[in-house]
Protein backbone atom coordinates (compact mmCIF):
# COMPACT_ATOMS: atom_id res chain seq x y z
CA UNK A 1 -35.88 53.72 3.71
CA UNK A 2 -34.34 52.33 6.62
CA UNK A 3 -34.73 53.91 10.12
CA UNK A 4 -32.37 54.01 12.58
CA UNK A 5 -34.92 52.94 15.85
CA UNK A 6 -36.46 50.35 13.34
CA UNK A 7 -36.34 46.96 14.99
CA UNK A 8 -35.41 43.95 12.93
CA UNK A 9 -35.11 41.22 15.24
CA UNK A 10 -38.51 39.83 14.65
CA UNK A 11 -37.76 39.33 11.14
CA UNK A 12 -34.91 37.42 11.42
CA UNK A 13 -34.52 33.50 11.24
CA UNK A 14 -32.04 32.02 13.23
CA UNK A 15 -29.98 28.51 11.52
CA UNK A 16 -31.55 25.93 13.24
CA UNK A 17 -28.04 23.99 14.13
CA UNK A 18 -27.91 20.38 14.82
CA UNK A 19 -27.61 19.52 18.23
CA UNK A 20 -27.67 15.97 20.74
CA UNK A 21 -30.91 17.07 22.34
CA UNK A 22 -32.76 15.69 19.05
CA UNK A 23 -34.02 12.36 18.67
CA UNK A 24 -32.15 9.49 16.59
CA UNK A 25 -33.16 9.81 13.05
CA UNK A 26 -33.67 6.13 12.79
CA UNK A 27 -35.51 4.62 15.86
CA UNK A 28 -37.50 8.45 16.01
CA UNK A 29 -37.79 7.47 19.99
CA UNK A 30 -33.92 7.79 21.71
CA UNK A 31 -32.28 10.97 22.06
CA UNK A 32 -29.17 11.33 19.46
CA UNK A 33 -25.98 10.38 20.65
CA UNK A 34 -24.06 11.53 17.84
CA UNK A 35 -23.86 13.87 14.86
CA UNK A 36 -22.50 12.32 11.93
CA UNK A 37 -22.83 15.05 9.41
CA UNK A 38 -26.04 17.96 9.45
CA UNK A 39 -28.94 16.21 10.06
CA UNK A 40 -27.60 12.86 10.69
CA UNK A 41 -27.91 12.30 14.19
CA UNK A 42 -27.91 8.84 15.90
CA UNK A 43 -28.66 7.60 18.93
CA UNK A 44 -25.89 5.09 21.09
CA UNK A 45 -27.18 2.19 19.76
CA UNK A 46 -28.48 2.83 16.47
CA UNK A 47 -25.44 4.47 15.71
CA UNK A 48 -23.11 0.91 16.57
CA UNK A 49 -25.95 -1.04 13.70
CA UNK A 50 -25.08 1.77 11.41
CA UNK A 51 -21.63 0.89 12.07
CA UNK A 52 -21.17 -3.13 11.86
CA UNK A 53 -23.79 -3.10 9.04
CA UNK A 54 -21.33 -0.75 6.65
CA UNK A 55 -18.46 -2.88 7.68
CA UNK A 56 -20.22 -6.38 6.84
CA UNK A 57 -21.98 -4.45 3.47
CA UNK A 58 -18.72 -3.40 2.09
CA UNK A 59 -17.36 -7.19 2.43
CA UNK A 60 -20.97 -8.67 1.66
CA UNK A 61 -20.69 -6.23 -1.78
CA UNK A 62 -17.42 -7.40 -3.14
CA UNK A 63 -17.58 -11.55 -2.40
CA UNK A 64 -13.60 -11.70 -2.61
CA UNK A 65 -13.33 -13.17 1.05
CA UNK A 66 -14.73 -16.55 0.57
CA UNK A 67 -15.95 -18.87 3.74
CA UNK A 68 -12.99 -20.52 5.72
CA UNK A 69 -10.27 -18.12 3.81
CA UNK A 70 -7.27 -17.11 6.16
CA UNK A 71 -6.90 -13.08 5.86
CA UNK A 72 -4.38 -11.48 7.62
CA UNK A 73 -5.23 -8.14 9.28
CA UNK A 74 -2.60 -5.25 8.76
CA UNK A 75 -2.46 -3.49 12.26
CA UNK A 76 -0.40 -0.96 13.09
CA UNK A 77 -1.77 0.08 16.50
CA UNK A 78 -4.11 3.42 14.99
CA UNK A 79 -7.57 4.34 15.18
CA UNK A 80 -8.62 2.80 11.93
CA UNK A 81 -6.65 -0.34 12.12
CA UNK A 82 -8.09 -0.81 15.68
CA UNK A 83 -11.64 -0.38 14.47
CA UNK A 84 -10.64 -2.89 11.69
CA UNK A 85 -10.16 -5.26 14.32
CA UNK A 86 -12.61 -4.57 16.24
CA UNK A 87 -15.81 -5.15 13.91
CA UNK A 88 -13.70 -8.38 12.56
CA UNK A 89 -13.97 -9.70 16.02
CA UNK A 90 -17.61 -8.37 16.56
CA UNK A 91 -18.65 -10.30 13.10
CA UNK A 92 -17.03 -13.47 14.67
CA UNK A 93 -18.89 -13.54 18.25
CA UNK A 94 -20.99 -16.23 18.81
CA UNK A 95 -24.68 -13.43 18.65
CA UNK A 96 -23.39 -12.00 15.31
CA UNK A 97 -26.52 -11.92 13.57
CA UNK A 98 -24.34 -12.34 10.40
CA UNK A 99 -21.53 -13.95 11.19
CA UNK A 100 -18.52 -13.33 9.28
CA UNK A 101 -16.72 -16.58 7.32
CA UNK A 102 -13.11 -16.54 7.13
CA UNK A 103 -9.97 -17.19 9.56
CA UNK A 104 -8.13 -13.93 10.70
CA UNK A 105 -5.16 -13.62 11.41
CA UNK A 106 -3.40 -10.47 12.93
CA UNK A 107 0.35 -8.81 11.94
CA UNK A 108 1.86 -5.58 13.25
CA UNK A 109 5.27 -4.04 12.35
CA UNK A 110 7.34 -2.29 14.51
CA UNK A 111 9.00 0.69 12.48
CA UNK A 112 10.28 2.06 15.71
CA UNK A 113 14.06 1.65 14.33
CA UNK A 114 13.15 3.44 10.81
CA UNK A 115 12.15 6.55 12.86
CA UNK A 116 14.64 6.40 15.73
CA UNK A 117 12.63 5.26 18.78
CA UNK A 118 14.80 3.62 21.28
CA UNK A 119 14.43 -0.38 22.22
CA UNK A 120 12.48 0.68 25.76
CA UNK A 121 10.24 3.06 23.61
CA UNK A 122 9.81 -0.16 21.41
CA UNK A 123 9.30 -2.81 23.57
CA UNK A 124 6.90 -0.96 25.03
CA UNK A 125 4.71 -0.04 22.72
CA UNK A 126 5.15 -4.06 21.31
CA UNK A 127 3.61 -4.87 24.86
CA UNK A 128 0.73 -2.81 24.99
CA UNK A 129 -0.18 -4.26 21.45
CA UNK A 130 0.36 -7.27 22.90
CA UNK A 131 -1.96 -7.29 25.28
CA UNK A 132 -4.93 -5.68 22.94
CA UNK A 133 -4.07 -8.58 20.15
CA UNK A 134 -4.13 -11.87 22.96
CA UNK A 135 -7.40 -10.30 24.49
CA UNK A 136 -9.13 -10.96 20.96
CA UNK A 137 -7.73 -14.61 20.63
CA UNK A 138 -6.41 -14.48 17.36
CA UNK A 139 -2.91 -15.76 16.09
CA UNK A 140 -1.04 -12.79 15.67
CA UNK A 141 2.41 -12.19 14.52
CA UNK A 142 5.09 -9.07 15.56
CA UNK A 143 7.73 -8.44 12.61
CA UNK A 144 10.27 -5.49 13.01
CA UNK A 145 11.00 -3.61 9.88
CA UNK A 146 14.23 -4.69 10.14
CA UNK A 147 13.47 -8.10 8.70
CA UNK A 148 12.79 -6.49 5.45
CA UNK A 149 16.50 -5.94 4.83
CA UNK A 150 16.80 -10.43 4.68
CA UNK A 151 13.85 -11.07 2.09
CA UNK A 152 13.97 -13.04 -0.46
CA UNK A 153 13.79 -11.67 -4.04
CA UNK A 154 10.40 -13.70 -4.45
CA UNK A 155 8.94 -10.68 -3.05
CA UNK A 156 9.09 -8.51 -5.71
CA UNK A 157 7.44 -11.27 -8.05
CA UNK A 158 4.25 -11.61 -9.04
CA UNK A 159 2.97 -15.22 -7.85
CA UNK A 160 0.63 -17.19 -10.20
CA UNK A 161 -2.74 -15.60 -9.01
CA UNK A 162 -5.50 -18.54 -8.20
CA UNK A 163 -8.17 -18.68 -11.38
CA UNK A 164 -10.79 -16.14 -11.33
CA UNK A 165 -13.89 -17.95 -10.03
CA UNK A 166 -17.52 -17.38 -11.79
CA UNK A 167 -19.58 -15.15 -9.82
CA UNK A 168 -21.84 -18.42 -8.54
CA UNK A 169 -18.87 -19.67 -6.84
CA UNK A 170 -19.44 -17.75 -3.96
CA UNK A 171 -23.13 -18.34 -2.65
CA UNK A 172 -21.88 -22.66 -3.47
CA UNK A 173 -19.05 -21.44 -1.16
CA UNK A 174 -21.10 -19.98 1.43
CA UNK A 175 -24.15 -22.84 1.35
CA UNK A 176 -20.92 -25.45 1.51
CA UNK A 177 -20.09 -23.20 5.14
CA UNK A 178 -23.20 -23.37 6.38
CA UNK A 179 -24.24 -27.04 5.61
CA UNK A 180 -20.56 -28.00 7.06
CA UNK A 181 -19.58 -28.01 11.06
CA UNK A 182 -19.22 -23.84 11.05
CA UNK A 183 -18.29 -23.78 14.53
CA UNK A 184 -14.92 -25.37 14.16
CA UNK A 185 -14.06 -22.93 10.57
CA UNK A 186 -15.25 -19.59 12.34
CA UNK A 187 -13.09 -19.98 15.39
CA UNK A 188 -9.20 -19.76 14.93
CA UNK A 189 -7.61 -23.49 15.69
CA UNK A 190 -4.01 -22.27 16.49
CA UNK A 191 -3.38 -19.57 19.03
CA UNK A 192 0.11 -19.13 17.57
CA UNK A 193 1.61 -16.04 19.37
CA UNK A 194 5.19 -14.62 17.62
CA UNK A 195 6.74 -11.74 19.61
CA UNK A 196 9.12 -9.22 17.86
CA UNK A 197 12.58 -11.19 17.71
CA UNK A 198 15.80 -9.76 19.04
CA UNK A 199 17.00 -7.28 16.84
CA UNK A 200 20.62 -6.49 16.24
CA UNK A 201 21.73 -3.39 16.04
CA UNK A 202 23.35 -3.79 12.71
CA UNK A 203 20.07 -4.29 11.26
CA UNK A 204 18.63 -1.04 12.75
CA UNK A 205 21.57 0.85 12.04
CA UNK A 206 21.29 -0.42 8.40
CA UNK A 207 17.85 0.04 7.93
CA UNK A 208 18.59 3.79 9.43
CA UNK A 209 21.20 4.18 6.79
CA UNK A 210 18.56 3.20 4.16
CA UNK A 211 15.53 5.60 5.17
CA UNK A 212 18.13 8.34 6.11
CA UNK A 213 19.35 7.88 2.82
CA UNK A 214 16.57 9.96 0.94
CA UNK A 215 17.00 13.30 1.03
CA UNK A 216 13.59 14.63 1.48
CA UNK A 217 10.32 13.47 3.99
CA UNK A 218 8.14 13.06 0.59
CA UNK A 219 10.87 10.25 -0.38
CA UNK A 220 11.50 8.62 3.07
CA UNK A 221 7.65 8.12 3.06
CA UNK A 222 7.38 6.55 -0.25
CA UNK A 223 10.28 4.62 0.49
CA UNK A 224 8.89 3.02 3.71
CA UNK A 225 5.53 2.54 2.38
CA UNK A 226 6.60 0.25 -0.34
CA UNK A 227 9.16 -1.48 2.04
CA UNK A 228 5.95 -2.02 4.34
CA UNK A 229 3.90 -3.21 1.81
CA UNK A 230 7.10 -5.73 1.05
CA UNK A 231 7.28 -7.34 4.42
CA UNK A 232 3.19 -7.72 4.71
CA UNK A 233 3.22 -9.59 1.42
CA UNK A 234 5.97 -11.60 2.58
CA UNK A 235 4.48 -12.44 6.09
CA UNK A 236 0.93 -13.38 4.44
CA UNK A 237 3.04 -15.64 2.17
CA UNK A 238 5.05 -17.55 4.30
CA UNK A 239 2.22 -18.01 7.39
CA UNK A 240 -0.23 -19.19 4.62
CA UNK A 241 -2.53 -16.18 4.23
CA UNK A 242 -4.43 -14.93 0.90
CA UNK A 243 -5.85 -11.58 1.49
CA UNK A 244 -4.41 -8.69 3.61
CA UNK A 245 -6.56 -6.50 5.05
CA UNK A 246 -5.11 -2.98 5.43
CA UNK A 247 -7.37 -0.16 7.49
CA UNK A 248 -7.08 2.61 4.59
CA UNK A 249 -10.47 4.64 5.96
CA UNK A 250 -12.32 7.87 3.59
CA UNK A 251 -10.10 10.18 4.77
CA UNK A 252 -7.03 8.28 3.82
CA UNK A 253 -8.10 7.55 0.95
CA UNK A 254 -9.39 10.71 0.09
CA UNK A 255 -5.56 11.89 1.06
CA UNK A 256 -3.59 9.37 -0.94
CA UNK A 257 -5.68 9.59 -3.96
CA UNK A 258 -4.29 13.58 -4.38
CA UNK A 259 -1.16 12.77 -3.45
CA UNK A 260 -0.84 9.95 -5.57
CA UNK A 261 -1.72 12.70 -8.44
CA UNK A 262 0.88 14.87 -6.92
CA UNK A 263 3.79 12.68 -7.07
CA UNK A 264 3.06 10.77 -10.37
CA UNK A 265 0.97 7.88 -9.52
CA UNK A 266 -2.31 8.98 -11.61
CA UNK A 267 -1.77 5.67 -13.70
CA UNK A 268 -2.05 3.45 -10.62
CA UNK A 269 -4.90 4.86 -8.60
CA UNK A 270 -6.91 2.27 -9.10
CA UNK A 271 -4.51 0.07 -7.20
CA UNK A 272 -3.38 2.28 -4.63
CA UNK A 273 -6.79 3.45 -3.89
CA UNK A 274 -9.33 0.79 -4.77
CA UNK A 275 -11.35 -1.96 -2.46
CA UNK A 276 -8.81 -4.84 -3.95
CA UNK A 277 -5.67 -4.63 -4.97
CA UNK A 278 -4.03 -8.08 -6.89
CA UNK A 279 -0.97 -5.86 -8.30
CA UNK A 280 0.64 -8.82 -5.92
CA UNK A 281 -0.86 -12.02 -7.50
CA UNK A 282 -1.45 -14.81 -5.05
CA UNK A 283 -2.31 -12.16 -2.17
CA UNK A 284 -4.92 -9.76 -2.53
CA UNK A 285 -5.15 -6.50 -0.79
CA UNK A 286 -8.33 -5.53 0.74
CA UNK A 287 -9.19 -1.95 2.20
CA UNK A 288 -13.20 -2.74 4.01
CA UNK A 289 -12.59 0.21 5.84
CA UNK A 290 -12.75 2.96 2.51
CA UNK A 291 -16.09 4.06 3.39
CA UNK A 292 -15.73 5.02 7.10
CA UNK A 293 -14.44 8.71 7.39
CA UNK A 294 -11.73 9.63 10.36
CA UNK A 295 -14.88 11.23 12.26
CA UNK A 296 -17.07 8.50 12.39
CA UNK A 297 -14.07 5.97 13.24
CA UNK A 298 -12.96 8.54 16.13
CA UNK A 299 -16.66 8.33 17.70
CA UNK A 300 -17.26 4.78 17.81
CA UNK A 301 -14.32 4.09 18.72
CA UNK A 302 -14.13 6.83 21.99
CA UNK A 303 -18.42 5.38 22.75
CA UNK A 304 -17.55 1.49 22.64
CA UNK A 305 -13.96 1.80 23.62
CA UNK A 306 -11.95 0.46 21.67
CA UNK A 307 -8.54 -0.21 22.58
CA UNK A 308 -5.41 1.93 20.19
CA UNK A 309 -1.89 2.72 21.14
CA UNK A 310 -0.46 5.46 19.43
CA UNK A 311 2.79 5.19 17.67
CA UNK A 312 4.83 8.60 16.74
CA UNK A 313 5.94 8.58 12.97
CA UNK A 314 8.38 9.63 10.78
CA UNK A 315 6.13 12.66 9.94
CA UNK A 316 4.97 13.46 13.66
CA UNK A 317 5.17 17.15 14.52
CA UNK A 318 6.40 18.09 11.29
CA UNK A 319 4.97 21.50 9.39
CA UNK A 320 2.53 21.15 6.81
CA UNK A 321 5.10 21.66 4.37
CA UNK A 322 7.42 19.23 5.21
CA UNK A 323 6.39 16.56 2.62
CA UNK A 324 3.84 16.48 0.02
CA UNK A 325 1.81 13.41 1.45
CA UNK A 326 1.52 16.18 5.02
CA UNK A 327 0.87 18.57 3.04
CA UNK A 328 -1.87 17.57 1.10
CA UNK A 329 -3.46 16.01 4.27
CA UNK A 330 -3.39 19.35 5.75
CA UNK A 331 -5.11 20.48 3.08
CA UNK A 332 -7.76 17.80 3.30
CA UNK A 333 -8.63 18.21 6.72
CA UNK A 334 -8.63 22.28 6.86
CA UNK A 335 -11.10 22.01 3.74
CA UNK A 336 -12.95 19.60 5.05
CA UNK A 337 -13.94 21.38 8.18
CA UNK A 338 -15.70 24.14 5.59
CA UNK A 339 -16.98 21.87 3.54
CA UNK A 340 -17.85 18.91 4.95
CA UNK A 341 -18.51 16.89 2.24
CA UNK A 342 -15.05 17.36 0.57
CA UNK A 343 -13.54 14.29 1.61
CA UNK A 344 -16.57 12.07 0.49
CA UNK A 345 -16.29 14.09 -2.87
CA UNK A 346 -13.00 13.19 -3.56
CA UNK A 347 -13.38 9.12 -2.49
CA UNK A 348 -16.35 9.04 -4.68
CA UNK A 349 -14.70 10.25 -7.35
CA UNK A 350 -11.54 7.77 -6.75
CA UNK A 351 -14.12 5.43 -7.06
CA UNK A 352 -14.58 5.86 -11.14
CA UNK A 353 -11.41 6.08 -11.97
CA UNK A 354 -9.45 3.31 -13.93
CA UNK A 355 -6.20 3.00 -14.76
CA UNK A 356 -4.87 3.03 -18.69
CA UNK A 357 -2.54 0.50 -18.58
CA UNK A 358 -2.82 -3.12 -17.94
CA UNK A 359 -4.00 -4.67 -15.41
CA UNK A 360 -1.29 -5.42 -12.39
CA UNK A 361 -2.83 -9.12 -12.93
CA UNK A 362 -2.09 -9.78 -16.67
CA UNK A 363 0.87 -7.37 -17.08
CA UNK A 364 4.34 -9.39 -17.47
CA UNK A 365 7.17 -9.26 -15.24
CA UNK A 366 9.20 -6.78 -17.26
CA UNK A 367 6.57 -4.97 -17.65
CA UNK A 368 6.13 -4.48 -13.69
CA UNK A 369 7.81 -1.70 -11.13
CA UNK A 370 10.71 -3.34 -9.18
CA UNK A 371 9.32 -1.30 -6.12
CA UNK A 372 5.78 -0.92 -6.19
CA UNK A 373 4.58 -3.95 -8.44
CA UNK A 374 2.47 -2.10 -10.44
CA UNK A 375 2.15 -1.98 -14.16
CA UNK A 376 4.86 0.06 -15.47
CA UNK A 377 3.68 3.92 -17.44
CA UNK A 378 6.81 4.66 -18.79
CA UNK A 379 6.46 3.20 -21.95
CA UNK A 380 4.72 5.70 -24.09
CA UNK A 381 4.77 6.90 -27.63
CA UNK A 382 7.41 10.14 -28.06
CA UNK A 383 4.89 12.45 -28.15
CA UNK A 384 3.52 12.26 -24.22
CA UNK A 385 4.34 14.35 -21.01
CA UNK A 386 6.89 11.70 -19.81
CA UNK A 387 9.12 12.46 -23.00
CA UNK A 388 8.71 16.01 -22.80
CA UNK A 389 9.16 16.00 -18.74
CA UNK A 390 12.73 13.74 -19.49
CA UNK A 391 13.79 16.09 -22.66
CA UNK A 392 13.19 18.93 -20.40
CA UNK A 393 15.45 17.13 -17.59
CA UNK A 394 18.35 16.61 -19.48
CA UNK A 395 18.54 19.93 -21.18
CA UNK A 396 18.32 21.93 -17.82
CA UNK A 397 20.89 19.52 -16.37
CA UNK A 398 24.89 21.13 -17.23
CA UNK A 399 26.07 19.89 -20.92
CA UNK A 400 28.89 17.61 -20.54
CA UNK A 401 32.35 18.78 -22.60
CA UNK A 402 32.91 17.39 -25.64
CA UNK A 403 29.46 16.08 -25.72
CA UNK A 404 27.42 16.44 -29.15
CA UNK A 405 23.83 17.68 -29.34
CA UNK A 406 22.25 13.76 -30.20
CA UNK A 407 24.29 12.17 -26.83
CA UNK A 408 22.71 14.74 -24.48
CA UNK A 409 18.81 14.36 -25.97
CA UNK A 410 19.03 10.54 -26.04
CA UNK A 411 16.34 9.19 -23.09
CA UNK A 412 18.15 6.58 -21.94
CA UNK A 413 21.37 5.90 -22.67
CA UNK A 414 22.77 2.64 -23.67
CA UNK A 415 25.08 1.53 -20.31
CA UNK A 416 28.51 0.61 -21.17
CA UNK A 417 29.45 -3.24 -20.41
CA UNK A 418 32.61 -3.19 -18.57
CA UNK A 419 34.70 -6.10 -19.70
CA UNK A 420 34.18 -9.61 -18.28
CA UNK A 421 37.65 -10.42 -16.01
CA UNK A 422 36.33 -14.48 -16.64
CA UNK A 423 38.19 -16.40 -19.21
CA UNK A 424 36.33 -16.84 -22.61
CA UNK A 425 33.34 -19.75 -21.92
CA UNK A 426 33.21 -19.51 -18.34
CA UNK A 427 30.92 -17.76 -15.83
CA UNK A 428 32.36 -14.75 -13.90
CA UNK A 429 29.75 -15.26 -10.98
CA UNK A 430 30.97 -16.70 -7.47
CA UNK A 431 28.94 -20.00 -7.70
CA UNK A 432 29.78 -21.20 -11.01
CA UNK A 433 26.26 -21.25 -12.49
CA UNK A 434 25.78 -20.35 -15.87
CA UNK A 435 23.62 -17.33 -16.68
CA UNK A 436 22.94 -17.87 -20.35
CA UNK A 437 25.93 -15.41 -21.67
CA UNK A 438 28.58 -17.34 -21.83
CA UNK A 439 30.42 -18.71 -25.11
CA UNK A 440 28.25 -15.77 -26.94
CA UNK A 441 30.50 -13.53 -28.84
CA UNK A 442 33.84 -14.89 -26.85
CA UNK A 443 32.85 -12.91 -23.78
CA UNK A 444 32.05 -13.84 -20.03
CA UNK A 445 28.80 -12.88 -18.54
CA UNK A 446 28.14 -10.37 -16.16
CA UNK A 447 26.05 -12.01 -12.89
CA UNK A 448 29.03 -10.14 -10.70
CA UNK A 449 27.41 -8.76 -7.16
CA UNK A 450 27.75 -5.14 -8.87
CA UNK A 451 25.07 -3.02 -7.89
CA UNK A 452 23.23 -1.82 -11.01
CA UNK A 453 23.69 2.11 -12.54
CA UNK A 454 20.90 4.87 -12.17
CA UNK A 455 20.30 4.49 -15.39
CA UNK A 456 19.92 0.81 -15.59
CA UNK A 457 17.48 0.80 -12.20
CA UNK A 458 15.54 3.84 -13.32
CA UNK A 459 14.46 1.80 -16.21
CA UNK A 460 13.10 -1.18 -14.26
CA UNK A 461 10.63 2.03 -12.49
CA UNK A 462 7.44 3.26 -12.75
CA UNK A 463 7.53 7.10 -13.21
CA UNK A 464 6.65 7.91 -9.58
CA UNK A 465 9.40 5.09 -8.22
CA UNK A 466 12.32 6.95 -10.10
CA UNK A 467 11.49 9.98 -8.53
CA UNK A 468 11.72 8.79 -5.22
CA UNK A 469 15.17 7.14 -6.14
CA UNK A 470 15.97 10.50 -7.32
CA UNK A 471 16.03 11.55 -4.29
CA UNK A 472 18.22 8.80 -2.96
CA UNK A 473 21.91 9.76 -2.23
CA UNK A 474 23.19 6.19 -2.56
CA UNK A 475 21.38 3.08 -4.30
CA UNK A 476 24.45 0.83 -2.05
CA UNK A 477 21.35 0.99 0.56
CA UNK A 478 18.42 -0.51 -1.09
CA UNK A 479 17.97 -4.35 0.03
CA UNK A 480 19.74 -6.71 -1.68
CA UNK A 481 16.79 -8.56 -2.64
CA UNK A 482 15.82 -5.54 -4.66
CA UNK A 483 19.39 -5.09 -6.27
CA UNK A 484 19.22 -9.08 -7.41
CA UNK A 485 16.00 -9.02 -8.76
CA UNK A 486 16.91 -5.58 -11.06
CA UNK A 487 20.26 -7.78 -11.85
CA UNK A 488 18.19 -10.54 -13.19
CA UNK A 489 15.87 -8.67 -15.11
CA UNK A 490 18.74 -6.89 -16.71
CA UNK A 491 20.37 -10.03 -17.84
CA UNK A 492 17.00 -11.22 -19.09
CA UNK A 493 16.62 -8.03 -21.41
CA UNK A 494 19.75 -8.43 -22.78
CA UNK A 495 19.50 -12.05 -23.25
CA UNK A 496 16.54 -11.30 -25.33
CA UNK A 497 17.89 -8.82 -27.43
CA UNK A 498 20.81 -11.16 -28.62
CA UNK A 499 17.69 -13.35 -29.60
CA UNK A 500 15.03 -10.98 -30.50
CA UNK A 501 15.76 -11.69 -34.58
CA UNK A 502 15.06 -15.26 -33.69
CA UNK A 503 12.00 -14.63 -32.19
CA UNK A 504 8.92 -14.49 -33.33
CA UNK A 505 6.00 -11.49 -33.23
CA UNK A 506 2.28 -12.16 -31.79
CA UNK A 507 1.49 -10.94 -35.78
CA UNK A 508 4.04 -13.93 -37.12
CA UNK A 509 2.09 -16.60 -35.22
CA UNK A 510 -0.71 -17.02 -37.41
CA UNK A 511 0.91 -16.64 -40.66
């Protein structure tokens, strides 16, 4: 029985909690600087090895980067981007004890005009990244978003990806490095400095239209991610670059992979979330910062010093339930201060997953989202969750008059062809060039600059890309390099339709 004067404080164990006043778990001599996770304590300098070596590893694992590449390093000012930088230039000093191989390069875009910051606001936060990116001495390059509105529709093509290289390739690549002068391939040659250009307001105000244009945060942040992604592939194309290294750390990672799930995107995880990412062909995205978590990234970065600006964005002070991508990171973090091993849970799990359908590499141009570049998951048998989910769409939406049962329940409708205004056997386009349809059936063609239907663009879509231009009021806003290249695959699907019975089938070939 238990008695009320009966003391119980001697049988008691008190949690022995982790504290700085313990020694370094590695060197067992210095006092620990740090606390990783429970029972993971470092000391200062034990805790900076534990640091480079995980950076250098993660490369070191994969052998994509090979010696005397040029990779172009995504950085948009943040904590994870910064350390990015930071261990790329630490793996480049002269005492590296392994040096890293290849030529970086840096790029940062200004987004200031997509969320409304004003041109003092903007130039300076361009000049204090200035001044981080010229203390480094790399070439570095400063794009504004609003270039993205003048690209070329090359963008949103696959380019011919280089030929996959056996797996002894590498180590004859790095023996090659080392036997050749090093010094002069480890060191950049051309201090090329480009400062943002002088932005009209035109361009801002158009690229305002086009981000204001979607209806809801969750869209607006889709929206600028993939014109982001646009601009970096363009930049690392046209200044000569092959891989892109974007600073995607655990947490992030652990935060897109559920929201990914959350808006549609569970057929291109692998992409979205992966160490390399050739959904782009002839540039490869690379994400070396996957294993750090936000808490290790915010301590060596506060102990060594390293150098970040912070840059408010669209999603800055919002409520957790303003978007699904800030709401799920909410959720993220707040579990992850229970459970601290939720976040490296949920990346090591991201981590077996592969995608169903085929590879972003091998997959054919029709076969490939206009927006994101990834292989498309809308074509599925009838019976799947996509059919049911668009049956289930067009019987909630209100039942045209005069409308039978069969013209509601059909997916996608057939779009009407307005009638050519060009005489019979010429081309109704401004230039004069032909575009294959003309003197077919007595009609013109139809390369006019008419921006394509819902329909006809939700069809060129993956299934989380039509969502977000769901929630678009106008498609007038997209880029025009985006509205050309749905134009020509459109006139290359019907073109092979009038010639699919002269075609013949992979199962015709060999008879």
């Amino acid at each position: 029985m238990c008695q009320v004067d009966e003391d119980y404080h001697d049988g008691l164990e008190r949690a022995e909690v982790p504290s700085v006043s313990k020694k370094c778990v590695k060197c067992k001599e210095a006092s620990a600087a740090v606390v990783i996770r429970a029972g993971d304590t470092y000391c200062r300098g034990c805790f900076k090895e534990y640091f480079i070596h995980k950076f250098r590893a993660m490369l070191g694992k994969n052998r994509i980067i090979f010696p005397g590449e040029k990779v172009l390093l995504a950085v948009s000012g943040g904590s994870s981007s910064s350390s990015m930088l930071s261990q790329v230039q630490e793996g480049l000093s002269q005492n590296a004890h392994k040096k890293l191989r290849f030529l970086p390069g840096i790029v940062y875009i200004d987004e200031g005009g997509a969320v409304g910051q004003s041109v003092e606001e903007r130039r300076r936060t361009v000049a204090e990244l200035q001044a981080v990116f010229k203390a480094t001495g790399f070439p570095f390059h400063m794009v504004p978003l609003e270039q993205v509105l003048d690209l070329p529709s090359s963008v949103v093509v696959t380019a011919p990806a280089a030929s996959e290289q056996p797996a002894s390739a590498y180590k004859a690549a790095v023996d090659h490095f080392i036997q050749s002068d090093s010094s002069s391939c480890s060191t950049p040659q051309d201090h090329e400095q480009t400062s943002v250009p002088e932005v009209q307001e035109s361009h801002t105000q158009l690229l305002q239209q086009l981000v204001g244009s979607a209806q809801t945060l969750t869209a607006r942040q889709d929206l600028l991610n993939t014109l982001r992604h646009h601009l970096l592939v363009h930049t690392a194309r046209t200044e000569g670059y092959s891989k892109l290294m974007l600073g995607d750390n655990c947490t992030r990672v652990a935060v897109k992979l559920l929201t990914s799930i959350s808006l549609g995107r569970g057929a291109q995880l692998a992409q979205d979330t992966g160490f390399s990412d050739s959904r782009y062909g002839d540039i490869i995205l690379v994400r070396p910062m996957r294993d750090y978590s936000a808490k290790e990234i915010a301590y060596y970065n506060h102990m060594f010093r390293v150098p970040s600006v912070f840059i408010p964005g669209g999603d800055t002070k919002t409520t957790d339930k303003a978007s699904i991508q800030r709401l799920t990171e909410s959720f993220v973090t707040k579990l992850q201060a229970d459970f601290p091993s939720t976040v490296s849970t949920i990346y090591r799990t991201s981590e077996k997953l592969q995608t169903a359908c085929r590879k972003s590499s091998t997959a054919d141009q029709a076969d490939r989202c206009l927006l994101c570049m990834c292989a498309l998951d809308t074509a599925v048998e009838n019976a799947s969750a996509f059919q049911a989910t668009l049956t289930s769409e067009q019987l909630s939406q209100n039942k045209p008059s005069g409308a039978t049962g069969t013209e509601t329940l059909r997916p996608n409708p057939a779009p009407v062809e307005q009638e050519s205004t060009a005489p019979s056997g010429q081309c109704c386009s401004s230039g004069g060039e032909d575009c294959g349809r003309a003197e077919r059936g007595g009609g013109g063609c139809c390369s006019s600059a008419k921006e394509p239907e819902r329909t006809d663009l939700k069809s060129l879509l993956c299934y989380s890309c039509q969502l977000t231009i769901k929630d678009m009021s106008s498609l007038e806003r997209l880029p025009q390099y985006i509205l050309s290249e749905a134009q020509r695959r459109q006139r290359r699907s019907q073109m092979r339709e009038e010639i699919s019975e002269f075609l013949l089938d992979d199962g015709d070939e060999g008879s």
